[in-house]
Structure formats: C-alpha cells, structure tokens
N, C-alpha and C. Protein backbone atom coordinates (compact mmCIF):
# COMPACT_ATOMS: atom_id res chain seq x y z
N UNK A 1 132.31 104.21 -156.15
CA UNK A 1 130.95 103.72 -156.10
C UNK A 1 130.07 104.78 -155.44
N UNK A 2 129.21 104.77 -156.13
CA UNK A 2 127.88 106.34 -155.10
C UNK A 2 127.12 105.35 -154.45
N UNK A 3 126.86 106.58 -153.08
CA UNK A 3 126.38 106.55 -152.27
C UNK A 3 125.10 107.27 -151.85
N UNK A 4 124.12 106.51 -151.23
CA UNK A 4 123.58 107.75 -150.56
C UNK A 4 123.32 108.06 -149.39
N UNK A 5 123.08 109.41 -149.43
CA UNK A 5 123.58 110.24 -147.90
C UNK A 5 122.05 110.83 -147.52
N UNK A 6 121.72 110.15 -146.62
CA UNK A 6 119.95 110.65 -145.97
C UNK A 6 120.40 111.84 -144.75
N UNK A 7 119.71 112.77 -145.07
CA UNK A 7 119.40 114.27 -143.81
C UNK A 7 118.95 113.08 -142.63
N UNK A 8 119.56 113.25 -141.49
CA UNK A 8 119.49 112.44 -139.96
C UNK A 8 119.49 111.30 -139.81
N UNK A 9 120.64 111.08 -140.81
CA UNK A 9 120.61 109.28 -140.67
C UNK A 9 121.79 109.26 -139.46
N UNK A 10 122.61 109.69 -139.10
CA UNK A 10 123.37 110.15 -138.11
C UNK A 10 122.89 109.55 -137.05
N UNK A 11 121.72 110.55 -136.66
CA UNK A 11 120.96 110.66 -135.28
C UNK A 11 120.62 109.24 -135.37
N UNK A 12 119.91 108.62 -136.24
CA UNK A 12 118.96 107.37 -136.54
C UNK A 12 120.01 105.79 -135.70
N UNK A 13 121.27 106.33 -136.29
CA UNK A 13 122.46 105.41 -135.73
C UNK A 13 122.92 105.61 -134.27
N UNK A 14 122.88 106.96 -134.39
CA UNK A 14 122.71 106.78 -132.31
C UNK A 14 121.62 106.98 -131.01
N UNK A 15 120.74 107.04 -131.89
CA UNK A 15 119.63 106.84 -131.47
C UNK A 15 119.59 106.09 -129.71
N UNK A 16 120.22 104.90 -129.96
CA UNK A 16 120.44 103.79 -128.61
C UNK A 16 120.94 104.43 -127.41
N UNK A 17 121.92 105.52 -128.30
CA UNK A 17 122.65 106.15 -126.88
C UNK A 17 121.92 106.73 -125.81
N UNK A 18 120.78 107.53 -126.85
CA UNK A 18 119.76 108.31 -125.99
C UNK A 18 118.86 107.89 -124.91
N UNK A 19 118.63 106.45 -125.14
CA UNK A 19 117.82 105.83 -124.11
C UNK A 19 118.09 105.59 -122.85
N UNK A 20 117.52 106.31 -121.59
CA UNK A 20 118.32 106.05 -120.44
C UNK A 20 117.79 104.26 -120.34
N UNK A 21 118.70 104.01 -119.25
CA UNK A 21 119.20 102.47 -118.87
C UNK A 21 117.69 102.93 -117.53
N UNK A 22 116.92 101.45 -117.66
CA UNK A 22 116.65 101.04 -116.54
C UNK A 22 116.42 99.39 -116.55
N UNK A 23 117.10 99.53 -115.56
CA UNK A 23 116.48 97.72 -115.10
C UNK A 23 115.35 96.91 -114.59
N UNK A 24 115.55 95.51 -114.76
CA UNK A 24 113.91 95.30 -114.90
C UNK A 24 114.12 94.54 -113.06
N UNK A 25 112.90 95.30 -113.05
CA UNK A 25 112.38 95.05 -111.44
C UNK A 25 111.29 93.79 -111.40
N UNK A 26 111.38 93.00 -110.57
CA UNK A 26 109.83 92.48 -109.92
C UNK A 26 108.60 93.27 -109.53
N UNK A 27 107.74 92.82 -110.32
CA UNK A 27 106.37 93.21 -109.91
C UNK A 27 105.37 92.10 -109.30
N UNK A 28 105.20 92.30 -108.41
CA UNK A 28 104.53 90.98 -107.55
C UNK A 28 103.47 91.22 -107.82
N UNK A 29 102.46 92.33 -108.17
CA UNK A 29 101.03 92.27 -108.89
C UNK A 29 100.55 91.77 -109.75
N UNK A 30 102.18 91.47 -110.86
CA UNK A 30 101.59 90.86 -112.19
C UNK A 30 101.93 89.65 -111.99
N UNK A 31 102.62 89.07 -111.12
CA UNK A 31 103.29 87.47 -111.14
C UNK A 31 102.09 86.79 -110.80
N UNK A 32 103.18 85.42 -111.62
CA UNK A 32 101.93 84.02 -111.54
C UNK A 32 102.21 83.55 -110.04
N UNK A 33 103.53 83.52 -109.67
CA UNK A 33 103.17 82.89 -108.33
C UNK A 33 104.70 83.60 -107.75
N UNK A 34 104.16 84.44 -106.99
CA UNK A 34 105.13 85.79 -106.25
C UNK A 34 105.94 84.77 -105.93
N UNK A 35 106.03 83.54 -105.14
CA UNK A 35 107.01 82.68 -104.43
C UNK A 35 108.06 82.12 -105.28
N UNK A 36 108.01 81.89 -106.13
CA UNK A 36 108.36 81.26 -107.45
C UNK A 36 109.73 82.37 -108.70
N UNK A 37 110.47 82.67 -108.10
CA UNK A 37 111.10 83.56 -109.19
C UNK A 37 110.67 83.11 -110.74
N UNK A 38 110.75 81.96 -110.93
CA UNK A 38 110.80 81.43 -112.52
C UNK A 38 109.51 81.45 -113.16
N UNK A 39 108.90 81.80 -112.38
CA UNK A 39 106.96 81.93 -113.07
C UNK A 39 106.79 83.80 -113.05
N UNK A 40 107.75 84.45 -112.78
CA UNK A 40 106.97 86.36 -113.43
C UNK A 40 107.04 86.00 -114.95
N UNK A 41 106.27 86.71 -115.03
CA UNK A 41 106.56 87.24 -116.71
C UNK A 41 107.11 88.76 -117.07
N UNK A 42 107.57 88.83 -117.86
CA UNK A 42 108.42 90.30 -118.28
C UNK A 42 107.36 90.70 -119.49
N UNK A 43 106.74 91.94 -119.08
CA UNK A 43 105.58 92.84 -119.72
C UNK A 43 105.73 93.98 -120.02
C-alpha cells in the first residue's frame, strides 16, 4: 500500500519533547478570592 512521506514530519511528531516542563503556580493578582484555593482561575 503507498504511502506518503512529508519533509519534517519527524520533527512535527516530537515536537512535545521540545517543550520545557513548567508548572502551574498561584497568582494571587489574578484570583477571585486569594483565600479560597477553588476560586483561581488558570489563564
């Protein structure tokens, strides 16, 4: 069965690897109610 073969489809598939890791922090500037863990929103 043919196939086809795209120039940087490679890269396109590991793409994910490249992204460094960061984790999501609290921002008490943007929260609805700093006291409250369950009211930030993620922006």
């Amino acid at each position: 069965m043919p196939t086809l073969e795209f120039n940087g489809k490679h890269h396109i598939y590991t793409h994910h690897l490249t992204v460094p890791y960061r984790p999501l922090e609290t921002d008490k500037s943007r929260s609805c109610n700093p006291t409250d863990a369950d009211d930030n929103l993620i922006t």
